[in-house]
PDB file of N, CA and C in Angstrom:
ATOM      1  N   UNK A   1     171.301 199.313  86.779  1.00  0.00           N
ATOM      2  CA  UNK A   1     171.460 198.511  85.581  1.00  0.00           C
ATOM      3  C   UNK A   1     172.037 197.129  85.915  1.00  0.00           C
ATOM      4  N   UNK A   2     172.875 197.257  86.594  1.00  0.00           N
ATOM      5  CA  UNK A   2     173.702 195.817  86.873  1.00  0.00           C
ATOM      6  C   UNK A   2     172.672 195.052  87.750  1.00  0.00           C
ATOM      7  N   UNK A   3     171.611 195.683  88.499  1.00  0.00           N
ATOM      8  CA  UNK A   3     170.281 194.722  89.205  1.00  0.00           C
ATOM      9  C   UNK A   3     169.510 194.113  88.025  1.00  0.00           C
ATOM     10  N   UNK A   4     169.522 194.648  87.020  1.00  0.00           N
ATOM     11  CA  UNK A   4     168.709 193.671  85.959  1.00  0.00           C
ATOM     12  C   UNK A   4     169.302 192.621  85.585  1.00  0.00           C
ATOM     13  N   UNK A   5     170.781 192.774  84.979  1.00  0.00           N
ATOM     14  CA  UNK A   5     171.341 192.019  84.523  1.00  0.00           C
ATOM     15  C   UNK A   5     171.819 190.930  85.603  1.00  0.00           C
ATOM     16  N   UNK A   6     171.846 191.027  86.953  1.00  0.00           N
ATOM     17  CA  UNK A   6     171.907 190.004  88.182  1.00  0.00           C
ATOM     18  C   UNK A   6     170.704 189.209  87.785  1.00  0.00           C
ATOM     19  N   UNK A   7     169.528 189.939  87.769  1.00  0.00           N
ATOM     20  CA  UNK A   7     167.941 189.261  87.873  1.00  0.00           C
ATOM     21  C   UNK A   7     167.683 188.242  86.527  1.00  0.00           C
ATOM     22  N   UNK A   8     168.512 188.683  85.208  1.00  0.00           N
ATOM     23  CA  UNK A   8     168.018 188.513  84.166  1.00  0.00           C
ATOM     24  C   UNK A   8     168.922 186.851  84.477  1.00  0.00           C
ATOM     25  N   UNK A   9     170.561 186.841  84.967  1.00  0.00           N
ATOM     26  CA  UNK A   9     171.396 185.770  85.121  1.00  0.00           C
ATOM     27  C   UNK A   9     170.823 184.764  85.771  1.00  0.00           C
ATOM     28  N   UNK A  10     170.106 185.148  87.220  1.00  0.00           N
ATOM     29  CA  UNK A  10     169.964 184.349  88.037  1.00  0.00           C
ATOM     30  C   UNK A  10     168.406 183.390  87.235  1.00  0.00           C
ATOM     31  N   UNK A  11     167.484 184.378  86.591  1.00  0.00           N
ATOM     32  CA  UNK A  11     166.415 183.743  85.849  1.00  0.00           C
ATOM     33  C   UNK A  11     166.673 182.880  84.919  1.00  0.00           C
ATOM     34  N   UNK A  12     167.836 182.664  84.353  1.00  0.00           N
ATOM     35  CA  UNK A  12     168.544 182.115  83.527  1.00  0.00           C
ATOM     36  C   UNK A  12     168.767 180.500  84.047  1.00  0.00           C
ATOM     37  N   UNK A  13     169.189 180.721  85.091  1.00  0.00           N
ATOM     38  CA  UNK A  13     170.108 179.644  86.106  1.00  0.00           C
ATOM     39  C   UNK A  13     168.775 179.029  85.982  1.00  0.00           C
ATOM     40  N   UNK A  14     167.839 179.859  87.092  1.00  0.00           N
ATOM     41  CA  UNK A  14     166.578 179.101  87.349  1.00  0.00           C
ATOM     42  C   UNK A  14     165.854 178.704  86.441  1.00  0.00           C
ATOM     43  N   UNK A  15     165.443 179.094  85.248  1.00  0.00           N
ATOM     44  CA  UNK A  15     165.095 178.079  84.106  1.00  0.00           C
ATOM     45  C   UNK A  15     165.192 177.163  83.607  1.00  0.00           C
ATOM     46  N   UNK A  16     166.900 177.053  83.947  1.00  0.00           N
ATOM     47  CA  UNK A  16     167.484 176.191  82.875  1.00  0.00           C
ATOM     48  C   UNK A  16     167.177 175.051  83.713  1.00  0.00           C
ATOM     49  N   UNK A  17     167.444 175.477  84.995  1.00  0.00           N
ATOM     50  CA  UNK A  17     166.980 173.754  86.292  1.00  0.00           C
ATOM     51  C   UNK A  17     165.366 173.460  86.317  1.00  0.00           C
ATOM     52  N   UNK A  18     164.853 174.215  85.941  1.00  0.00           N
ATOM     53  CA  UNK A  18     163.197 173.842  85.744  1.00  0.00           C
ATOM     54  C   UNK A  18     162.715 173.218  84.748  1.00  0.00           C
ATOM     55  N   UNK A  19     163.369 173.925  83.000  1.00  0.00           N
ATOM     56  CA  UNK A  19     163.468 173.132  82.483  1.00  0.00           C
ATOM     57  C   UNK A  19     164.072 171.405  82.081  1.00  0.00           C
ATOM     58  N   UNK A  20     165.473 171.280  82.960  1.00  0.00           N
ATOM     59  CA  UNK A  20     165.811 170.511  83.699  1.00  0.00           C
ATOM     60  C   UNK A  20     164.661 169.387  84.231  1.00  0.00           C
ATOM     61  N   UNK A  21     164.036 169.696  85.051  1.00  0.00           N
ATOM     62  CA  UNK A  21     162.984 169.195  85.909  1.00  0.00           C
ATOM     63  C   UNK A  21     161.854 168.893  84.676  1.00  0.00           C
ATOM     64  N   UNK A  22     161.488 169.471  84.093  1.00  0.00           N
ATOM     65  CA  UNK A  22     160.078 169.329  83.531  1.00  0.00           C
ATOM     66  C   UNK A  22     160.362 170.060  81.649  1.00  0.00           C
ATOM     67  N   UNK A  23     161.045 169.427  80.784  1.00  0.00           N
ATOM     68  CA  UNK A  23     160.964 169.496  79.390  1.00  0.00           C
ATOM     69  C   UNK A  23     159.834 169.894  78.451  1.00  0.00           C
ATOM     70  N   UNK A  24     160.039 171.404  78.037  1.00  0.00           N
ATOM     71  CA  UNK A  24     159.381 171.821  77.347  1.00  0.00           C
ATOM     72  C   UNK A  24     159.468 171.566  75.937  1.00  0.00           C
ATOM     73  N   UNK A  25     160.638 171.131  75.135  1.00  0.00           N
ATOM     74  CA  UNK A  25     160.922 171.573  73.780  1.00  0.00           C
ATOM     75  C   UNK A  25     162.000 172.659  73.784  1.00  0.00           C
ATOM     76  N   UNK A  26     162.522 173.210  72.321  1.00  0.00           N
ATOM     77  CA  UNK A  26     163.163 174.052  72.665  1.00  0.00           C
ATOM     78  C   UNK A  26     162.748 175.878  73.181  1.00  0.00           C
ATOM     79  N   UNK A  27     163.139 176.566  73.872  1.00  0.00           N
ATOM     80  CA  UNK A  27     163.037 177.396  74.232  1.00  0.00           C
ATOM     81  C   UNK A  27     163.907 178.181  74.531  1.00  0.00           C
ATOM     82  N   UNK A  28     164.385 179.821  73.640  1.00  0.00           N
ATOM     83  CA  UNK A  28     165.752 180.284  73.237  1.00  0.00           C
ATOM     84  C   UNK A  28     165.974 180.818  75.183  1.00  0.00           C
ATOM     85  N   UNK A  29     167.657 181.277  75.093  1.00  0.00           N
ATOM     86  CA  UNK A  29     167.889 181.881  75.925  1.00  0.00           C
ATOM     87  C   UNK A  29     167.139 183.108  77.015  1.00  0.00           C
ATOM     88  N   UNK A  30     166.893 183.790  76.315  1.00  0.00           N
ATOM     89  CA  UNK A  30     165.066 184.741  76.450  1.00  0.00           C
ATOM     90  C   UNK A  30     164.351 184.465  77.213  1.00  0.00           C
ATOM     91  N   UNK A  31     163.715 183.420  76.427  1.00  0.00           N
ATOM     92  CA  UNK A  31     162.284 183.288  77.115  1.00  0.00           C
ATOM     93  C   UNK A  31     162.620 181.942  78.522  1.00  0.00           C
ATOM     94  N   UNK A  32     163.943 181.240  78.568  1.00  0.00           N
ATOM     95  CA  UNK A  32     164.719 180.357  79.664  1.00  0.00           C
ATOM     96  C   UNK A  32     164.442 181.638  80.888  1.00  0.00           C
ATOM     97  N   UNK A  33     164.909 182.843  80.297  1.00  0.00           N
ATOM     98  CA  UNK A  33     165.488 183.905  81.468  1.00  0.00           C
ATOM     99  C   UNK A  33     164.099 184.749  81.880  1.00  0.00           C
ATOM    100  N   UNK A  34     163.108 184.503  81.295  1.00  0.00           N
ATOM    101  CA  UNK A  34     161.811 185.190  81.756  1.00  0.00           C
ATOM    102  C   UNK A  34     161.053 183.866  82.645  1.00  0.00           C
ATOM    103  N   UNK A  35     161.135 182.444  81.884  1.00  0.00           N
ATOM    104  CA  UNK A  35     160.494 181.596  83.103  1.00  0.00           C
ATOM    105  C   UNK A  35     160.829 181.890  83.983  1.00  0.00           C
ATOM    106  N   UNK A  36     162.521 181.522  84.005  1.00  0.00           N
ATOM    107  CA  UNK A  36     163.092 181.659  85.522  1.00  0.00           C
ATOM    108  C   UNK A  36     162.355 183.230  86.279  1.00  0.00           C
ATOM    109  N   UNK A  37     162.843 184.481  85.958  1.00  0.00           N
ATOM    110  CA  UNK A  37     161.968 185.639  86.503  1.00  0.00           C
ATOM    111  C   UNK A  37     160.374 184.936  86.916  1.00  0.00           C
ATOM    112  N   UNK A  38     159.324 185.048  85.764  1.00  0.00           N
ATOM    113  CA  UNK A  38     158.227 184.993  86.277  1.00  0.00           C
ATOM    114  C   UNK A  38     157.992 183.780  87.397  1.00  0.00           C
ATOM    115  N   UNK A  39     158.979 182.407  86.954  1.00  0.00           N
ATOM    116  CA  UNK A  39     159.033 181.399  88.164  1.00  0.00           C
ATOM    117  C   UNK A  39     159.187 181.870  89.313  1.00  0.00           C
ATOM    118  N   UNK A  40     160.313 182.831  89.971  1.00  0.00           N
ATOM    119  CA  UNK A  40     160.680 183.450  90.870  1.00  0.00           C
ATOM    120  C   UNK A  40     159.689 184.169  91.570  1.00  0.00           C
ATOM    121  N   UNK A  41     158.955 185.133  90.537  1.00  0.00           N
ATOM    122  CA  UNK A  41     157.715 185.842  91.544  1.00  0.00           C
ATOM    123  C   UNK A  41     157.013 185.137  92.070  1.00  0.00           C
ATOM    124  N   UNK A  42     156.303 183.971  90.919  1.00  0.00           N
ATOM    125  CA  UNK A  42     155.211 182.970  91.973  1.00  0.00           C
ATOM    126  C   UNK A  42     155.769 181.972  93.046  1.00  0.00           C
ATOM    127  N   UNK A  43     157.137 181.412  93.216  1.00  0.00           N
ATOM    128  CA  UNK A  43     157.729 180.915  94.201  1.00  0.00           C
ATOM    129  C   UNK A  43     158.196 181.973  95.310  1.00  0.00           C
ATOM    130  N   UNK A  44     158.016 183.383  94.951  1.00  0.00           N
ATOM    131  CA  UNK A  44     158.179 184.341  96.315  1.00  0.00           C
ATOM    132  C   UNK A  44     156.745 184.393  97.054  1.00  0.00           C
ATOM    133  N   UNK A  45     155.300 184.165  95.755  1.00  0.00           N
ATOM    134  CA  UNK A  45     154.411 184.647  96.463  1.00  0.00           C
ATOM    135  C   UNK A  45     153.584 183.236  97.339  1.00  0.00           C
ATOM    136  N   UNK A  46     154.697 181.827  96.627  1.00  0.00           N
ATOM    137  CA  UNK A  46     154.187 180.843  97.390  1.00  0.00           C
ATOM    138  C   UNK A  46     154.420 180.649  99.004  1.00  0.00           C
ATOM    139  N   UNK A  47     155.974 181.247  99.165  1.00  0.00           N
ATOM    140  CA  UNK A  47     156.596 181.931  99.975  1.00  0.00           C
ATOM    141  C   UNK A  47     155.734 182.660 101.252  1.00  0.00           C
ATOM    142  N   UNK A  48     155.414 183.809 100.416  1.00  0.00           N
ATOM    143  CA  UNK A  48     154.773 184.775 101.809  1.00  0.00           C
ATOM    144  C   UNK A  48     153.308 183.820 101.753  1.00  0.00           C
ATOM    145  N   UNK A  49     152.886 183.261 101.213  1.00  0.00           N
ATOM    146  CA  UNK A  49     151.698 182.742 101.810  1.00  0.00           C
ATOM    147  C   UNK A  49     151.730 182.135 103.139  1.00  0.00           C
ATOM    148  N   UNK A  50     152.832 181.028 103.214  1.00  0.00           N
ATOM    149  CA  UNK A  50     152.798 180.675 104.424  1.00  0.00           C
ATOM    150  C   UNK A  50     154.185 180.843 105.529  1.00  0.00           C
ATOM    151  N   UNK A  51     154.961 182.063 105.232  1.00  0.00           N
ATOM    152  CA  UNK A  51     155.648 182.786 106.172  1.00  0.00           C
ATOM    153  C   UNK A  51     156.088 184.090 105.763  1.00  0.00           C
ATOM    154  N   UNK A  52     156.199 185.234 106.593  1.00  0.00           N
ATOM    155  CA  UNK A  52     156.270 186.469 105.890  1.00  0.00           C
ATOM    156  C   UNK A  52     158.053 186.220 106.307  1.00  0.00           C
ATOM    157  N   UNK A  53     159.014 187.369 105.334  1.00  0.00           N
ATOM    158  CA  UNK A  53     160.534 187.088 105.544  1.00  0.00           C
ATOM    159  C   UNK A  53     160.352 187.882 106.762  1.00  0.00           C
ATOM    160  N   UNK A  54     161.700 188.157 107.479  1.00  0.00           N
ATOM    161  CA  UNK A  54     162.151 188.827 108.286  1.00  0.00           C
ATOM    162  C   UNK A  54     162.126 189.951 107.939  1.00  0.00           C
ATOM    163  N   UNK A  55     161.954 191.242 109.060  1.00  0.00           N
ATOM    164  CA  UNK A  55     161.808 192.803 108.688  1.00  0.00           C
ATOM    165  C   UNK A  55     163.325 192.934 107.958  1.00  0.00           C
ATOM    166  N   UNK A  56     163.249 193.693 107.063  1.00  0.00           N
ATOM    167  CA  UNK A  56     164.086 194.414 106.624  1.00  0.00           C
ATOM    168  C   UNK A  56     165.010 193.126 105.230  1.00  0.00           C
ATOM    169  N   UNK A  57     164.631 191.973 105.370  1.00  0.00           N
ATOM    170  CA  UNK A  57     164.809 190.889 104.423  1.00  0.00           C
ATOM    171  C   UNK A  57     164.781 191.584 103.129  1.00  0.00           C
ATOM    172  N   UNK A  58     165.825 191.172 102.271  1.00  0.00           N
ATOM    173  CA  UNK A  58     165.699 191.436 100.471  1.00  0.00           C
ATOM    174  C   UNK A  58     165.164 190.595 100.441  1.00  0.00           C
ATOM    175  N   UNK A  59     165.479 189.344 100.327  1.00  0.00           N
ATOM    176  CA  UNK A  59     164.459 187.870  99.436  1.00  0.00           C
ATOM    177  C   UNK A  59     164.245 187.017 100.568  1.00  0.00           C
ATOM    178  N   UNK A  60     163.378 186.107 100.187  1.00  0.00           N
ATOM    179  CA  UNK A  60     162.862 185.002 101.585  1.00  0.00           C
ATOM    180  C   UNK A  60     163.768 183.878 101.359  1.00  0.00           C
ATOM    181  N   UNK A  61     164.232 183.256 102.565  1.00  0.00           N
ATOM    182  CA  UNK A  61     165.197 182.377 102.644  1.00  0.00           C
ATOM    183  C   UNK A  61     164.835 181.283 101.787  1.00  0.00           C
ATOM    184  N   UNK A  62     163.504 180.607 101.684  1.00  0.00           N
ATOM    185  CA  UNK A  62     163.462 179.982 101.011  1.00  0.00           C
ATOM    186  C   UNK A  62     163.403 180.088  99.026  1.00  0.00           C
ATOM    187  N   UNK A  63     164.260 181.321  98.826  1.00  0.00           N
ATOM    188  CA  UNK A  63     163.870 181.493  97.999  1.00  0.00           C
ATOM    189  C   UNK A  63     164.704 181.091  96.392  1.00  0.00           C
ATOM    190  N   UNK A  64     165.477 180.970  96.014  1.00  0.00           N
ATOM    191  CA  UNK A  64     166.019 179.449  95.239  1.00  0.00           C
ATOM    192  C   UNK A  64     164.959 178.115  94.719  1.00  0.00           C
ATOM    193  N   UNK A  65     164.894 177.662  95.987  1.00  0.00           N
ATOM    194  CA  UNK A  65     163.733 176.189  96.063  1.00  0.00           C
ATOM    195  C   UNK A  65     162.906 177.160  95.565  1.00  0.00           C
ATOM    196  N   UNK A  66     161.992 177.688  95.965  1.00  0.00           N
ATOM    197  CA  UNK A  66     160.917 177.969  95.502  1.00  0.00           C
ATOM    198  C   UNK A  66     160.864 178.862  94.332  1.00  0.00           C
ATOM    199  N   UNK A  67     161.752 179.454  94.010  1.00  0.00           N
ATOM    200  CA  UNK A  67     161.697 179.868  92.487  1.00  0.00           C
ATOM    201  C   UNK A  67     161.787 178.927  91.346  1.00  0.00           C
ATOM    202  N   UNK A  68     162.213 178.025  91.603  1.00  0.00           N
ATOM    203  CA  UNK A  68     162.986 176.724  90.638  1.00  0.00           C
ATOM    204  C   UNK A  68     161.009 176.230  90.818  1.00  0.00           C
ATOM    205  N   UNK A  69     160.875 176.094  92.126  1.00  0.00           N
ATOM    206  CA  UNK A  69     159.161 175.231  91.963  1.00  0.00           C
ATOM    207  C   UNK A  69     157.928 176.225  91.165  1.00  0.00           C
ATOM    208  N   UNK A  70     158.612 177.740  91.968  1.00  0.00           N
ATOM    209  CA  UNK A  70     157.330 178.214  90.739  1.00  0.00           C
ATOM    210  C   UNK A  70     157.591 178.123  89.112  1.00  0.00           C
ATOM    211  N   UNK A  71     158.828 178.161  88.853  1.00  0.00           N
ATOM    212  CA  UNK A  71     159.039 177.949  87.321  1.00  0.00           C
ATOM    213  C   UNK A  71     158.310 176.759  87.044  1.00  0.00           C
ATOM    214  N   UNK A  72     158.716 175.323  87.882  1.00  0.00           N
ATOM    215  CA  UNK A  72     158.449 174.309  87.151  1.00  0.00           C
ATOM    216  C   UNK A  72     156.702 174.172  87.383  1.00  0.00           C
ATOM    217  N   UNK A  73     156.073 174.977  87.759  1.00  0.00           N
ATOM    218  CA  UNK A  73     154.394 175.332  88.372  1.00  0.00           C
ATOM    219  C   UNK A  73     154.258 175.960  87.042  1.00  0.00           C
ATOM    220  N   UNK A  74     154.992 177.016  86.317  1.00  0.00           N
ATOM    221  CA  UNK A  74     154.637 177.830  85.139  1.00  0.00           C
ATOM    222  C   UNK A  74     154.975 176.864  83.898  1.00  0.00           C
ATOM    223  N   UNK A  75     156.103 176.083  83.927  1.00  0.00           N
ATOM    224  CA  UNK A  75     156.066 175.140  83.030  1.00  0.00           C
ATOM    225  C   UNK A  75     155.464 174.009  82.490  1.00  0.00           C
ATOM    226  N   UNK A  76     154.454 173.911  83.620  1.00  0.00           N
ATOM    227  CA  UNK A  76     153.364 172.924  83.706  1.00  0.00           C
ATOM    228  C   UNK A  76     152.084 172.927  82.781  1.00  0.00           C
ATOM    229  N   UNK A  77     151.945 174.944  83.398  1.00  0.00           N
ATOM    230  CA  UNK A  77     151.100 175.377  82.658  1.00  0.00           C
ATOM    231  C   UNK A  77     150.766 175.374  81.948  1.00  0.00           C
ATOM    232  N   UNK A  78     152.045 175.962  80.812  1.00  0.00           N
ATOM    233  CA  UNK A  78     152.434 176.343  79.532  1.00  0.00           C
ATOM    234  C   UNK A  78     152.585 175.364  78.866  1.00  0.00           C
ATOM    235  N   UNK A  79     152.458 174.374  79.388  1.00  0.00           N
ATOM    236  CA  UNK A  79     153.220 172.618  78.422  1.00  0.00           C
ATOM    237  C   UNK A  79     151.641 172.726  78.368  1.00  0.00           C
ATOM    238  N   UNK A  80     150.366 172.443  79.359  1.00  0.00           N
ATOM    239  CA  UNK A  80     148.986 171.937  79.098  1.00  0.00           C
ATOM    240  C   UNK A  80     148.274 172.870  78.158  1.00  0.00           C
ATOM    241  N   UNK A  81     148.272 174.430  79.035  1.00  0.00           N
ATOM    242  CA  UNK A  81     147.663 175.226  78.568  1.00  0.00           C
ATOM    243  C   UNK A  81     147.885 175.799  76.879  1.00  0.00           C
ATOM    244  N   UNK A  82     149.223 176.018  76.960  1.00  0.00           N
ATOM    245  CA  UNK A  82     149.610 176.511  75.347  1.00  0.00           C
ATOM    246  C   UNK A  82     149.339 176.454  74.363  1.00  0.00           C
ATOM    247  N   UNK A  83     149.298 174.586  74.165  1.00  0.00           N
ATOM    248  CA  UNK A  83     148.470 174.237  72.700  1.00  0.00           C
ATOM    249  C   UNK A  83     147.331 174.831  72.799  1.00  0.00           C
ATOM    250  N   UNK A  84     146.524 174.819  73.985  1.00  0.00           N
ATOM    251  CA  UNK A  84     144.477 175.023  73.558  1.00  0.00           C
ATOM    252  C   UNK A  84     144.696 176.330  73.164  1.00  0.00           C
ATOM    253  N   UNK A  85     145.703 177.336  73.540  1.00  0.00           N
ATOM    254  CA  UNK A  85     145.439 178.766  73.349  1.00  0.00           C
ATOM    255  C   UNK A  85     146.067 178.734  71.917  1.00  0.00           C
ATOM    256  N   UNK A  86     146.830 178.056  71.765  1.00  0.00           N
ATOM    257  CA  UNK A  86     147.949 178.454  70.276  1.00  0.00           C
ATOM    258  C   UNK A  86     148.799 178.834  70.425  1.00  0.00           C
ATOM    259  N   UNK A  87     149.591 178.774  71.581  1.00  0.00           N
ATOM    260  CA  UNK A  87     151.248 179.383  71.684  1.00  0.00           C
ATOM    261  C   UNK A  87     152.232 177.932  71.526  1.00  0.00           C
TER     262      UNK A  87
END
């Protein structure tokens, strides 16, 4: 339980600096703490593309920077894509 609530904090952090970086409008606490998460996966998988971590590694060193870049990669999205869909 306390691994979610680490994951849910740290997605938090990382949102809030992405949003930071690249201004969406408002966007509640929530959905700040799911960019940051879903930012995180695609900055892990930008990650192993071009280095795998070390055996036995929890997270890839570069992984901070590149969660903050995949957020602001998903925020990009969501700023272009959103209106055409209706969100």
């Amino acid at each position: 339980m306390l691994n979610w609530i680490w994951t849910f904090i740290v997605g938090i952090v990382i949102g809030v600096i992405a949003k930071w970086i690249m201004p969406v409008g408002h966007v509640g606490w929530i959905m700040t703490g799911i960019i940051g998460i879903v930012g995180s996966f695609i900055g892990g998988f930008i990650a192993r593309l071009f280095s795998k971590p070390a055996d036995g590694a929890l997270v890839h060193p570069a992984g901070i920077l590149l969660s903050i870049v995949g957020a602001v990669i998903l925020l990009f999205v969501w700023r272009y894509v959103g209106p055409a869909i209706g969100v």
